[in-house]
PDB file of N, CA and C in Angstrom:
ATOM      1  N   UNK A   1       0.810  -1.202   0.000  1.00  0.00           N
ATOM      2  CA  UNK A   1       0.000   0.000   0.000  1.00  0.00           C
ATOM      3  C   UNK A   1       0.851   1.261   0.000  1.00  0.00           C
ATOM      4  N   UNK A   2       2.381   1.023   0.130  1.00  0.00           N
ATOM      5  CA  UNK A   2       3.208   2.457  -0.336  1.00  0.00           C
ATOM      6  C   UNK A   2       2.653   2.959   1.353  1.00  0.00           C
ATOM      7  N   UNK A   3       3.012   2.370   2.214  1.00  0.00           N
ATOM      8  CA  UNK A   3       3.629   2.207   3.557  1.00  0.00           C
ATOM      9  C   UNK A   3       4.049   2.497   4.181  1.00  0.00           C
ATOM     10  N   UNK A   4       4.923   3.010   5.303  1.00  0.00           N
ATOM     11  CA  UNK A   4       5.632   2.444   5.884  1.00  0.00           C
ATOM     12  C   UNK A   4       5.696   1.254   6.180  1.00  0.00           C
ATOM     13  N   UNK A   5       6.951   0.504   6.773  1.00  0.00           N
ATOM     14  CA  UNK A   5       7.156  -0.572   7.031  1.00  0.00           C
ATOM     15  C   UNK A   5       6.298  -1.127   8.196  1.00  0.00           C
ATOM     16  N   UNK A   6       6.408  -0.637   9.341  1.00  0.00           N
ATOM     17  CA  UNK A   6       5.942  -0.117  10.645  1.00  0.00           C
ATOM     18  C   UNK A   6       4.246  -0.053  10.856  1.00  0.00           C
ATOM     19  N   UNK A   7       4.052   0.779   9.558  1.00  0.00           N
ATOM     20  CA  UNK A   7       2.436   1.338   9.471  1.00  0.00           C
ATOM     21  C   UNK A   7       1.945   0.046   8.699  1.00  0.00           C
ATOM     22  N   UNK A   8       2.509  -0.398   7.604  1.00  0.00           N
ATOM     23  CA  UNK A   8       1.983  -1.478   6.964  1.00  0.00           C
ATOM     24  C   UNK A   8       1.897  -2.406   7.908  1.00  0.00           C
ATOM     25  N   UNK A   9       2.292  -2.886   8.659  1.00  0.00           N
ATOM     26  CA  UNK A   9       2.347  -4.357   9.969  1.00  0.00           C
ATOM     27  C   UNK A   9       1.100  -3.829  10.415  1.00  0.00           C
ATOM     28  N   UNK A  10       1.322  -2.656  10.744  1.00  0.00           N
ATOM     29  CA  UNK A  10      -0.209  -2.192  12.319  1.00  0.00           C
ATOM     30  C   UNK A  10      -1.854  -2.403  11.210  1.00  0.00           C
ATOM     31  N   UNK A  11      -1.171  -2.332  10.024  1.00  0.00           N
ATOM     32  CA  UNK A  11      -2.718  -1.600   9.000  1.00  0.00           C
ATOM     33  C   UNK A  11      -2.931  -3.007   8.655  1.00  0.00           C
ATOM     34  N   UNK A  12      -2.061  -4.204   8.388  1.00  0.00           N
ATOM     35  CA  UNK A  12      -2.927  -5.268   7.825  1.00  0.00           C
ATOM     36  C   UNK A  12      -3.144  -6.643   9.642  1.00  0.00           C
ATOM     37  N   UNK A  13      -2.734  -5.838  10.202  1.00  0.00           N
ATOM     38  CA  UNK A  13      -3.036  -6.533  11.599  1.00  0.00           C
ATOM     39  C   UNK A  13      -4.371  -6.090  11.972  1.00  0.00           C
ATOM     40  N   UNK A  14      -4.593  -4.946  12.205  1.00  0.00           N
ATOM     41  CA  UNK A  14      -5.682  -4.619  12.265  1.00  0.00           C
ATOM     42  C   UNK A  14      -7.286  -4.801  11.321  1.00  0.00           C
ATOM     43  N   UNK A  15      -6.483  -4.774  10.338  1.00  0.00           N
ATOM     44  CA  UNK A  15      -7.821  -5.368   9.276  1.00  0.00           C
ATOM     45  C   UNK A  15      -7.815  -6.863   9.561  1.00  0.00           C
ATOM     46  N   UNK A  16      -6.733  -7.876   9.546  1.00  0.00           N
ATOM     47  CA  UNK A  16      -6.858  -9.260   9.355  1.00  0.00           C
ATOM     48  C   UNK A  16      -7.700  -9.536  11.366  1.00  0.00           C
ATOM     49  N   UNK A  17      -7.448  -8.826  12.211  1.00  0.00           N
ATOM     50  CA  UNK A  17      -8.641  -8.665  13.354  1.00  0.00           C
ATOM     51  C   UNK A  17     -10.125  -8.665  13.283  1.00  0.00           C
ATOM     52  N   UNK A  18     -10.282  -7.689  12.692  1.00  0.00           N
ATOM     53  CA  UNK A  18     -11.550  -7.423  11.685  1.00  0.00           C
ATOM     54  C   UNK A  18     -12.249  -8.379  11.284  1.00  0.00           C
ATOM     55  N   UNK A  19     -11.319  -9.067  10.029  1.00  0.00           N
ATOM     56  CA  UNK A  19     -11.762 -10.210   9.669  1.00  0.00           C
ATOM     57  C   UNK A  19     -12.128 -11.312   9.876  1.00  0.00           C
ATOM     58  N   UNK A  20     -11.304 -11.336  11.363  1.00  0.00           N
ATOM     59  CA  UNK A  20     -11.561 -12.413  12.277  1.00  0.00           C
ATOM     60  C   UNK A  20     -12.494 -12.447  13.338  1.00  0.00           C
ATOM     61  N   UNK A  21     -12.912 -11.056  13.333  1.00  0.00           N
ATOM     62  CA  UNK A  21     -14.279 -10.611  14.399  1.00  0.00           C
ATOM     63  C   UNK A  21     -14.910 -11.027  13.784  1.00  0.00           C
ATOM     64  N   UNK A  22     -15.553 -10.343  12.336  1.00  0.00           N
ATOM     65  CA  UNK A  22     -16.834 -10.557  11.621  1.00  0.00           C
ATOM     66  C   UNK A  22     -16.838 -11.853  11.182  1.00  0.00           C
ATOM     67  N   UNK A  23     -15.770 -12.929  10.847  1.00  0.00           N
ATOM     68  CA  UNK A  23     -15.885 -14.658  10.676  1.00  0.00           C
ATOM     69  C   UNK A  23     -16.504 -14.977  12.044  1.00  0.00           C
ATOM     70  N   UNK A  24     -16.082 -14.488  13.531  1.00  0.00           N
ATOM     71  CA  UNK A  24     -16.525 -15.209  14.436  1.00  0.00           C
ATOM     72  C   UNK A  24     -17.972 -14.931  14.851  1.00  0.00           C
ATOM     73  N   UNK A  25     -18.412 -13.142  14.401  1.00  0.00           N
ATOM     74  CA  UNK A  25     -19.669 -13.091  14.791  1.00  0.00           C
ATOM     75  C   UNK A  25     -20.619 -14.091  13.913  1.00  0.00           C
ATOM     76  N   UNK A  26     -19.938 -14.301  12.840  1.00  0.00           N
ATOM     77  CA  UNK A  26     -21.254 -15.340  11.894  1.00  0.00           C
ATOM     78  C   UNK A  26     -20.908 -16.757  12.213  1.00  0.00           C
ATOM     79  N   UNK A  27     -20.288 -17.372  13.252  1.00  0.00           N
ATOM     80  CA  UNK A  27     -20.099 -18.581  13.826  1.00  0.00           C
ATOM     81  C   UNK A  27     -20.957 -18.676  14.462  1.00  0.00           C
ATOM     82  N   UNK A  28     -22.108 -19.768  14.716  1.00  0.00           N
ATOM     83  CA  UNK A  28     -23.561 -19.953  15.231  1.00  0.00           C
ATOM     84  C   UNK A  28     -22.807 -20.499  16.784  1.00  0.00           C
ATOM     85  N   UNK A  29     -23.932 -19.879  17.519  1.00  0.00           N
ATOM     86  CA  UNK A  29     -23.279 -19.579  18.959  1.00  0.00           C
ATOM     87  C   UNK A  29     -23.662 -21.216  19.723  1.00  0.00           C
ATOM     88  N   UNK A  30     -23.533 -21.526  20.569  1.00  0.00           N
ATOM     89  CA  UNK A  30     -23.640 -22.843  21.631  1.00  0.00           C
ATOM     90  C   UNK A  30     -25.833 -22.726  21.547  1.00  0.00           C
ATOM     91  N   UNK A  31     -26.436 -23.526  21.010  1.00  0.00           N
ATOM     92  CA  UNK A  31     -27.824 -23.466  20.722  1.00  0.00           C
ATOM     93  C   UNK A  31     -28.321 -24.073  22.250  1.00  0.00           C
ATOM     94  N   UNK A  32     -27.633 -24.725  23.317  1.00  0.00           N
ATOM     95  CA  UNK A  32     -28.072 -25.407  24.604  1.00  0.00           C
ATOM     96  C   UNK A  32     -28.500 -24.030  25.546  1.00  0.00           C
ATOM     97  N   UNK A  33     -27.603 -23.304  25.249  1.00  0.00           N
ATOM     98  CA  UNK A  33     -27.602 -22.245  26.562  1.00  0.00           C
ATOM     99  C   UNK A  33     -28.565 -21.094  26.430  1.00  0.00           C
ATOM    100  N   UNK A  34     -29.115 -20.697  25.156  1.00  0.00           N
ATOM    101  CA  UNK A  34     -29.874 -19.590  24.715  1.00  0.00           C
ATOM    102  C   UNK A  34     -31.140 -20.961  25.159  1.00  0.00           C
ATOM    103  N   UNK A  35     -31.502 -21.945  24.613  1.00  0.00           N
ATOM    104  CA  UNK A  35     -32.621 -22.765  24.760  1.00  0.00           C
ATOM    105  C   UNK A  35     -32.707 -22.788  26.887  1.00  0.00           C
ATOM    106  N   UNK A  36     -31.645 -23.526  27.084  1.00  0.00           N
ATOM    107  CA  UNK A  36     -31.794 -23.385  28.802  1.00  0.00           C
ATOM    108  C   UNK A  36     -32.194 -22.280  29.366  1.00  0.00           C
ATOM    109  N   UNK A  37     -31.795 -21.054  29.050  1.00  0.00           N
ATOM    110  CA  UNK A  37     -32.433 -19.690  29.864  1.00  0.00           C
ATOM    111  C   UNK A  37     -33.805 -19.141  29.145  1.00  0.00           C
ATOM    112  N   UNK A  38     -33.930 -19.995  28.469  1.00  0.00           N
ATOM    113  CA  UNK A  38     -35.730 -19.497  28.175  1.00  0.00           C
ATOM    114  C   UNK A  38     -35.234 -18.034  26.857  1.00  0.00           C
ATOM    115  N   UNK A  39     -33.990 -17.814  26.161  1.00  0.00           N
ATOM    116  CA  UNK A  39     -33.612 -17.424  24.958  1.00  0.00           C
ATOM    117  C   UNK A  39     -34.269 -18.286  24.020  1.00  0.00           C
ATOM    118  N   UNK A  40     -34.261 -16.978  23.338  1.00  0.00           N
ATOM    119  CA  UNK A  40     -34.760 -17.902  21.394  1.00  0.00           C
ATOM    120  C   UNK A  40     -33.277 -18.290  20.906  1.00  0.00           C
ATOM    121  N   UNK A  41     -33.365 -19.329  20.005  1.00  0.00           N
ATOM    122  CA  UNK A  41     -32.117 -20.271  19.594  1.00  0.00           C
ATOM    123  C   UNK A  41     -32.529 -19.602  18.494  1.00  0.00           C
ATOM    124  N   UNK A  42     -31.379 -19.374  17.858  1.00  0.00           N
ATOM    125  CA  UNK A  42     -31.006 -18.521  16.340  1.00  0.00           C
ATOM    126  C   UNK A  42     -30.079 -19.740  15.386  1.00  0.00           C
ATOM    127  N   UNK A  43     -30.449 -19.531  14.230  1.00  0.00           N
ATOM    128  CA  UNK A  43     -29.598 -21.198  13.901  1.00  0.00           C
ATOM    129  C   UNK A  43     -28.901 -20.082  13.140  1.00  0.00           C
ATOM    130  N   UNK A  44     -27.939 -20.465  12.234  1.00  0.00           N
ATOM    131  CA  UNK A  44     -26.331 -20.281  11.458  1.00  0.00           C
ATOM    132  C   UNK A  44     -27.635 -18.925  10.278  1.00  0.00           C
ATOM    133  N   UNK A  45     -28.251 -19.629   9.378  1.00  0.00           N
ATOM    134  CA  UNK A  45     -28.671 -19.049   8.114  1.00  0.00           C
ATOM    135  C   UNK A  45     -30.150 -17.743   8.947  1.00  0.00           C
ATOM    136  N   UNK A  46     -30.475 -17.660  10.029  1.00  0.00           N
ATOM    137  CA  UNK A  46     -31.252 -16.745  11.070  1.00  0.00           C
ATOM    138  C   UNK A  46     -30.037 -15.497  10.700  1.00  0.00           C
ATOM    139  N   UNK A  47     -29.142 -15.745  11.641  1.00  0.00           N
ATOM    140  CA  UNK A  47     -27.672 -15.187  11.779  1.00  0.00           C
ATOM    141  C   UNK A  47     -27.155 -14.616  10.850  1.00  0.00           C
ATOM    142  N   UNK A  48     -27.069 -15.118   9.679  1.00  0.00           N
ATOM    143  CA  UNK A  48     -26.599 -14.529   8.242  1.00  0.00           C
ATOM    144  C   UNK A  48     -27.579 -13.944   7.326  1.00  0.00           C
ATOM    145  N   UNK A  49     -28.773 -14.140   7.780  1.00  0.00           N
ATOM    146  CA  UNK A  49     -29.866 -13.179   7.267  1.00  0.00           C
ATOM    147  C   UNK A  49     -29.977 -11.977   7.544  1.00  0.00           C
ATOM    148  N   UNK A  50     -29.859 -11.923   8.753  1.00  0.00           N
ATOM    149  CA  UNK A  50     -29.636 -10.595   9.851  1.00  0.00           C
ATOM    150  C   UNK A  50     -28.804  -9.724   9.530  1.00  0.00           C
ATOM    151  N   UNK A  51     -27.472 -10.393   9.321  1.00  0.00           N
ATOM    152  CA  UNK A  51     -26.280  -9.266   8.442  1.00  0.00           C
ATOM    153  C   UNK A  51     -26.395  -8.742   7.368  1.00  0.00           C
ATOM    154  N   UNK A  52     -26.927  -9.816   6.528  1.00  0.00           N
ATOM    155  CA  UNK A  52     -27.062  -9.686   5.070  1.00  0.00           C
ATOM    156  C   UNK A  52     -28.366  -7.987   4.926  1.00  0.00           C
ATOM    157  N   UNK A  53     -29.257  -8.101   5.716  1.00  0.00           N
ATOM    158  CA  UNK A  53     -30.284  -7.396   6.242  1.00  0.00           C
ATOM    159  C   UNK A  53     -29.484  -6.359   6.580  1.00  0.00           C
ATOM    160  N   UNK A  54     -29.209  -6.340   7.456  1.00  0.00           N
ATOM    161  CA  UNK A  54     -28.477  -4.887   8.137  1.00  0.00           C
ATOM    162  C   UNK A  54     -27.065  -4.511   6.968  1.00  0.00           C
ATOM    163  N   UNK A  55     -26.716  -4.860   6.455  1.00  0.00           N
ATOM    164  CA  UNK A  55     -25.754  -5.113   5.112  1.00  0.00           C
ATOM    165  C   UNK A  55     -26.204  -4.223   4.016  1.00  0.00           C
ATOM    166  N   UNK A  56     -27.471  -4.764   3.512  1.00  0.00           N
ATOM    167  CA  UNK A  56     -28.060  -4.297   2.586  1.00  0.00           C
ATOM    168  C   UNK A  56     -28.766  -3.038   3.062  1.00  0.00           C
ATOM    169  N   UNK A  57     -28.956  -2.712   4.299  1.00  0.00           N
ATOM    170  CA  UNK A  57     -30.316  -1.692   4.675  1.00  0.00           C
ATOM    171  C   UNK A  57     -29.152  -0.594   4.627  1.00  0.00           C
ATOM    172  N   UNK A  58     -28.215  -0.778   4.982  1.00  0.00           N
ATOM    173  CA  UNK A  58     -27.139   0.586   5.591  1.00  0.00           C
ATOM    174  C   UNK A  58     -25.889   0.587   4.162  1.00  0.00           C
ATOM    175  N   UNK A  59     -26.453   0.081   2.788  1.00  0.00           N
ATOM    176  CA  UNK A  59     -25.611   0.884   1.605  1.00  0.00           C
ATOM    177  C   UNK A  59     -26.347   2.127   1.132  1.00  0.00           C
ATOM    178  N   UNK A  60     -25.802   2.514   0.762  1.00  0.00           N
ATOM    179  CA  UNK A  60     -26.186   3.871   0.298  1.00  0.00           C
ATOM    180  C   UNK A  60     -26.416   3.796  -1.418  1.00  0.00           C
ATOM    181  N   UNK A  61     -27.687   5.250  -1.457  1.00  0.00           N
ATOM    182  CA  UNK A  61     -28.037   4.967  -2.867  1.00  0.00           C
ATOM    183  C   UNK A  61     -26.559   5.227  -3.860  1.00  0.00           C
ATOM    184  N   UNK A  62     -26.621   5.065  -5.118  1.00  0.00           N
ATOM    185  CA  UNK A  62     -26.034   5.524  -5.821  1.00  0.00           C
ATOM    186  C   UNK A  62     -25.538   7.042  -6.486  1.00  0.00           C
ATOM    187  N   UNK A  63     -24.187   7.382  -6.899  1.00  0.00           N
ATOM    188  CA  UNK A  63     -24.249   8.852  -7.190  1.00  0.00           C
ATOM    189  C   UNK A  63     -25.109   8.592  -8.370  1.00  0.00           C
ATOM    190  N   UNK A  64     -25.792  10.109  -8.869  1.00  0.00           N
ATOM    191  CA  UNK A  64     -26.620  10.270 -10.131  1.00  0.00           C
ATOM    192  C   UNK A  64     -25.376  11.315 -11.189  1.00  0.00           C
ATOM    193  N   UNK A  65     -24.758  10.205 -11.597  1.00  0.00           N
ATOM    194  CA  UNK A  65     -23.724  11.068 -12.248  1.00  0.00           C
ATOM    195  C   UNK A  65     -24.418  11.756 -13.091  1.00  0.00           C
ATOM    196  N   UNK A  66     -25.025  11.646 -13.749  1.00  0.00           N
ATOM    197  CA  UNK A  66     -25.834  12.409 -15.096  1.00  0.00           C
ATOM    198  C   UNK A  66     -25.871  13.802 -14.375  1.00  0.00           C
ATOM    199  N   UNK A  67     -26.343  14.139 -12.934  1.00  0.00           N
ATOM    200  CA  UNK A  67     -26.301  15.181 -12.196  1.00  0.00           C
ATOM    201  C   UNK A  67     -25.225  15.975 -11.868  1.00  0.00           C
ATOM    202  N   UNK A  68     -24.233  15.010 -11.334  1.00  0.00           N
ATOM    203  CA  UNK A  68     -23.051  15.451 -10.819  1.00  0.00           C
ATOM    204  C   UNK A  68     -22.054  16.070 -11.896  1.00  0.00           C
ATOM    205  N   UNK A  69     -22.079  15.691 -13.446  1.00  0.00           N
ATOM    206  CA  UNK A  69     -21.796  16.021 -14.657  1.00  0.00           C
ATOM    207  C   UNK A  69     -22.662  17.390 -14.599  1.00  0.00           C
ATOM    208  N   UNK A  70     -23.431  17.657 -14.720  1.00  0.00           N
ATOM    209  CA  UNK A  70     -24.514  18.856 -14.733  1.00  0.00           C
ATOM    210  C   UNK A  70     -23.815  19.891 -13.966  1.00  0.00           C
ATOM    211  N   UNK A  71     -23.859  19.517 -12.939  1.00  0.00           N
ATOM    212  CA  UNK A  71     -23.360  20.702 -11.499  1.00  0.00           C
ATOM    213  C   UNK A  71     -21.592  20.941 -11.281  1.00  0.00           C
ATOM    214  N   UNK A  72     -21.034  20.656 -12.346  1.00  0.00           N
ATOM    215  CA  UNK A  72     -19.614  20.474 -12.448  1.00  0.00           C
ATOM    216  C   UNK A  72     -19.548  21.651 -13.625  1.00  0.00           C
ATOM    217  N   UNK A  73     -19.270  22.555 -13.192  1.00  0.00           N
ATOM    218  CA  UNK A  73     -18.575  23.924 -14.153  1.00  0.00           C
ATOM    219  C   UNK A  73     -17.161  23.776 -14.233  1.00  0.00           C
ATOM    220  N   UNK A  74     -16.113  23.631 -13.767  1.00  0.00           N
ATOM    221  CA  UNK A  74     -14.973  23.219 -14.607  1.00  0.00           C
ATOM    222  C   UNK A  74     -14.131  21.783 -14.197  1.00  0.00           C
ATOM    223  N   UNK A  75     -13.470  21.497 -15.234  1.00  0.00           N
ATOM    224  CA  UNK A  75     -13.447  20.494 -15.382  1.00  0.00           C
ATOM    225  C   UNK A  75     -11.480  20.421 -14.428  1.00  0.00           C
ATOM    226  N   UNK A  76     -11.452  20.351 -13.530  1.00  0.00           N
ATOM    227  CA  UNK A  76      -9.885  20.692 -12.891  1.00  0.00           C
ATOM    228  C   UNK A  76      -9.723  18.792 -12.782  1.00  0.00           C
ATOM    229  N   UNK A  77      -8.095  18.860 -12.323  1.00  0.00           N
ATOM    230  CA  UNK A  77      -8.121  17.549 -12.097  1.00  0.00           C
ATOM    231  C   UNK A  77      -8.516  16.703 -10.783  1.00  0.00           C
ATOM    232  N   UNK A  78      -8.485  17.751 -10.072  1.00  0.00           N
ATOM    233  CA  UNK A  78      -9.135  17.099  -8.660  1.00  0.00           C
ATOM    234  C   UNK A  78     -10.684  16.709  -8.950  1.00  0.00           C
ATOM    235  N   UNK A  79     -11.564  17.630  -9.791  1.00  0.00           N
ATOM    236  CA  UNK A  79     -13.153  16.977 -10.277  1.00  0.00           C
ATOM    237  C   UNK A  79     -13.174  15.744 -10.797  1.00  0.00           C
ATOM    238  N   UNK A  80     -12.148  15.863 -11.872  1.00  0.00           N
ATOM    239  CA  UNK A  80     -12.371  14.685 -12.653  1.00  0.00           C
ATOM    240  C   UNK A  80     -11.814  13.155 -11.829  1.00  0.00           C
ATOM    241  N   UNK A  81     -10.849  13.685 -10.775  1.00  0.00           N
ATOM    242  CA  UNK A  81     -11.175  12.513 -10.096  1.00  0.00           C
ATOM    243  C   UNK A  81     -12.275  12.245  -9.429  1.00  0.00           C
ATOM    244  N   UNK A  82     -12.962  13.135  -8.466  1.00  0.00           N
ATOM    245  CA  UNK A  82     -13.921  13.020  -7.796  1.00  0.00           C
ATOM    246  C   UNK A  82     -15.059  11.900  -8.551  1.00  0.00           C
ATOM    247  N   UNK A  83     -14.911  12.483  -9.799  1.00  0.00           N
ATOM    248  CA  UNK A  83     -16.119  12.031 -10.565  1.00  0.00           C
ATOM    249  C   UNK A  83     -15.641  10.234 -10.794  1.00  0.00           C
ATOM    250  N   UNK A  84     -14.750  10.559 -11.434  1.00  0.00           N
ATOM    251  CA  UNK A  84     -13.970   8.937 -11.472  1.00  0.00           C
ATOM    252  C   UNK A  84     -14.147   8.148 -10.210  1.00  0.00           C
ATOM    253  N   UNK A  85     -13.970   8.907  -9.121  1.00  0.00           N
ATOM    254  CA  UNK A  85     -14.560   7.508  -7.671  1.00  0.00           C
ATOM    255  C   UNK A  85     -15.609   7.817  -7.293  1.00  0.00           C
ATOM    256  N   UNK A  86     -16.516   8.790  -7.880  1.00  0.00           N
ATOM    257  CA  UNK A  86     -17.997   8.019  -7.914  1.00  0.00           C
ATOM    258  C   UNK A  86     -18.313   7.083  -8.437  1.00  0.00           C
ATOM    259  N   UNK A  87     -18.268   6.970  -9.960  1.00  0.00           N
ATOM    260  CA  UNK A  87     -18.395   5.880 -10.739  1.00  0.00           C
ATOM    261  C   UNK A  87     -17.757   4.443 -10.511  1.00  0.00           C
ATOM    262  N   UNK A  88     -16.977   5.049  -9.912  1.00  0.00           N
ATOM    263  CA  UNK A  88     -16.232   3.526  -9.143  1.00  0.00           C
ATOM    264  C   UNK A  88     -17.159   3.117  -7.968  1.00  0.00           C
ATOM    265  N   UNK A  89     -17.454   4.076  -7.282  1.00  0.00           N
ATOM    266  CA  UNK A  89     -18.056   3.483  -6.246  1.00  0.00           C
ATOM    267  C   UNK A  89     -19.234   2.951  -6.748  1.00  0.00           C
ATOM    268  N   UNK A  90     -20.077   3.529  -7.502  1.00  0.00           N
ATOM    269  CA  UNK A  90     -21.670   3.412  -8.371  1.00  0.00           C
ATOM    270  C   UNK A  90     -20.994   1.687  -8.528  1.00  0.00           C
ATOM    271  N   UNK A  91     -20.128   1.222  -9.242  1.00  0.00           N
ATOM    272  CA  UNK A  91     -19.732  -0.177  -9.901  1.00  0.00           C
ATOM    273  C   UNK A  91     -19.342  -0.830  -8.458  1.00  0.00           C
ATOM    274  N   UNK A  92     -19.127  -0.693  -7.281  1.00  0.00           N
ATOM    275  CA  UNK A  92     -18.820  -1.412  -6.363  1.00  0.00           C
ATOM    276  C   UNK A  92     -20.011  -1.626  -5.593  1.00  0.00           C
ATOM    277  N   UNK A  93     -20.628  -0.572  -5.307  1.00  0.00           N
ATOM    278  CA  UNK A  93     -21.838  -0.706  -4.611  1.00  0.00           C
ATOM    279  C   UNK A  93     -23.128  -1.786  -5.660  1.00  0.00           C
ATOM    280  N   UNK A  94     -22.694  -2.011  -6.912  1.00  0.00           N
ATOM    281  CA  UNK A  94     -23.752  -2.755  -7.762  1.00  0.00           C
ATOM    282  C   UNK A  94     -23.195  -3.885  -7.552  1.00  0.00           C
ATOM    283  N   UNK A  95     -22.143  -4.017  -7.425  1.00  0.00           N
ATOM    284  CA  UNK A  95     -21.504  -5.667  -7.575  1.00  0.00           C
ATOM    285  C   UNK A  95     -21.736  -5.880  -6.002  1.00  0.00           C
ATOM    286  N   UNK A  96     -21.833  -4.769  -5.019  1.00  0.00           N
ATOM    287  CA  UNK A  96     -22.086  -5.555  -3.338  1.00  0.00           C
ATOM    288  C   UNK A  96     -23.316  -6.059  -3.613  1.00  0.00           C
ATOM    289  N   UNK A  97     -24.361  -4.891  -4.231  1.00  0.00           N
ATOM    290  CA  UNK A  97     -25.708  -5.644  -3.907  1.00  0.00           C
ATOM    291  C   UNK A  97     -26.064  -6.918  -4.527  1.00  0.00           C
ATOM    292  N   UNK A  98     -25.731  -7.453  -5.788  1.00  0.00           N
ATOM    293  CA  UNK A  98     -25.732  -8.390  -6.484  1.00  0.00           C
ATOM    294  C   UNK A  98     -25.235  -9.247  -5.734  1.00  0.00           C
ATOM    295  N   UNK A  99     -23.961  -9.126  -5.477  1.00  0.00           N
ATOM    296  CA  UNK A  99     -23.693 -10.563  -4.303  1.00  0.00           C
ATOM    297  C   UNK A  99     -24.380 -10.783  -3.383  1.00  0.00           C
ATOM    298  N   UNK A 100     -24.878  -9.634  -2.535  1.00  0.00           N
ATOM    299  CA  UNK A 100     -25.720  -9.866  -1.344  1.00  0.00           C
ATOM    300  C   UNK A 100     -26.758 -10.288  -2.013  1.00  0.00           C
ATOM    301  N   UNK A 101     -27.194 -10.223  -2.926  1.00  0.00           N
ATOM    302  CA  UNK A 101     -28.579 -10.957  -3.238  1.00  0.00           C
ATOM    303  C   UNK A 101     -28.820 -12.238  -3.650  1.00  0.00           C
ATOM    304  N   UNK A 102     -27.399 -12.711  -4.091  1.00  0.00           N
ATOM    305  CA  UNK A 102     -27.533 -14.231  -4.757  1.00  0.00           C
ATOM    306  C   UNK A 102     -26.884 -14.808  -3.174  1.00  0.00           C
ATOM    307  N   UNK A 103     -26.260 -13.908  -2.111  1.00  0.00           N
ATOM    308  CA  UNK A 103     -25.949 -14.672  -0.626  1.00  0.00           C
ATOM    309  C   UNK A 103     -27.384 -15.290  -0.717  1.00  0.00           C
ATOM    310  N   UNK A 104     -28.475 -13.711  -0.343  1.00  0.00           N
ATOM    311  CA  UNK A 104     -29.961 -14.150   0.206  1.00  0.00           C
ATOM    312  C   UNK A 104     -30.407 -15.386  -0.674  1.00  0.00           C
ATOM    313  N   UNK A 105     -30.242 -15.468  -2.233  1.00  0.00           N
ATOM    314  CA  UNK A 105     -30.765 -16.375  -2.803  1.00  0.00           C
ATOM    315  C   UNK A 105     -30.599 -17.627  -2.618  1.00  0.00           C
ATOM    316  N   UNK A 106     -29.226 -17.940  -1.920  1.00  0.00           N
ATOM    317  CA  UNK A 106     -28.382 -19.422  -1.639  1.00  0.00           C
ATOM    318  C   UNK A 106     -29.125 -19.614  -0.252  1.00  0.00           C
ATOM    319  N   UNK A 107     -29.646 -18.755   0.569  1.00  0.00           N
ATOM    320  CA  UNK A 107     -30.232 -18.698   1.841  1.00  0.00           C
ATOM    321  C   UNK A 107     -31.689 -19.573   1.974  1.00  0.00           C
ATOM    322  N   UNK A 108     -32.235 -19.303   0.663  1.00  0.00           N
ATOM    323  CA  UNK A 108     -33.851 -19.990   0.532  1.00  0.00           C
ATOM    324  C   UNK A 108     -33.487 -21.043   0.535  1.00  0.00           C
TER     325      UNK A 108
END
């Protein structure tokens, strides 16, 4: 990532944490002990619905570039990036929801 040496260790430690939180929160919890205290038992695909749910509810719409082209009077190079990682984002945020939807679809 054009780094430091130092900063690169702390930055992919911290993400590969991350990764290992959100693998463990979708690990289906001990089903005896939520059933013994009079808890509702949540099975594995309950669990991954829920994310997928809260996943999908908290992306955001898309830029309306057709607009953002409109409201852009000159064209400097800092705009034209701006505009360039909208459109990037517009193509990332379509390919999240698409996956999240064929997740939900593998879910039925």
């Amino acid at each position: 990532y054009g780094l430091h040496s130092n900063a690169e260790i702390d930055f992919l430690t911290t993400t590969s944490e991350a990764l290992f939180k959100t693998v463990l929160e979708l690990q289906p919890r001990d089903a005896g002990a939520g059933a013994a205290e009079g808890g509702s038992v949540t099975t594995r695909e309950e669990k991954i619905k829920s994310v997928l749910d809260d996943i999908t509810g908290r992306l955001p719409d898309d830029f309306n570039m057709t607009e953002l082209f409109a409201k852009t009077e000159e064209k400097t190079p800092y705009t034209v990036v701006a505009l360039q990682e909208c459109e990037r984002m517009n193509t990332l945020l379509k390919e999240m929801r698409r996956s999240l939807k064929e997740l939900d679809s593998g879910l039925k």
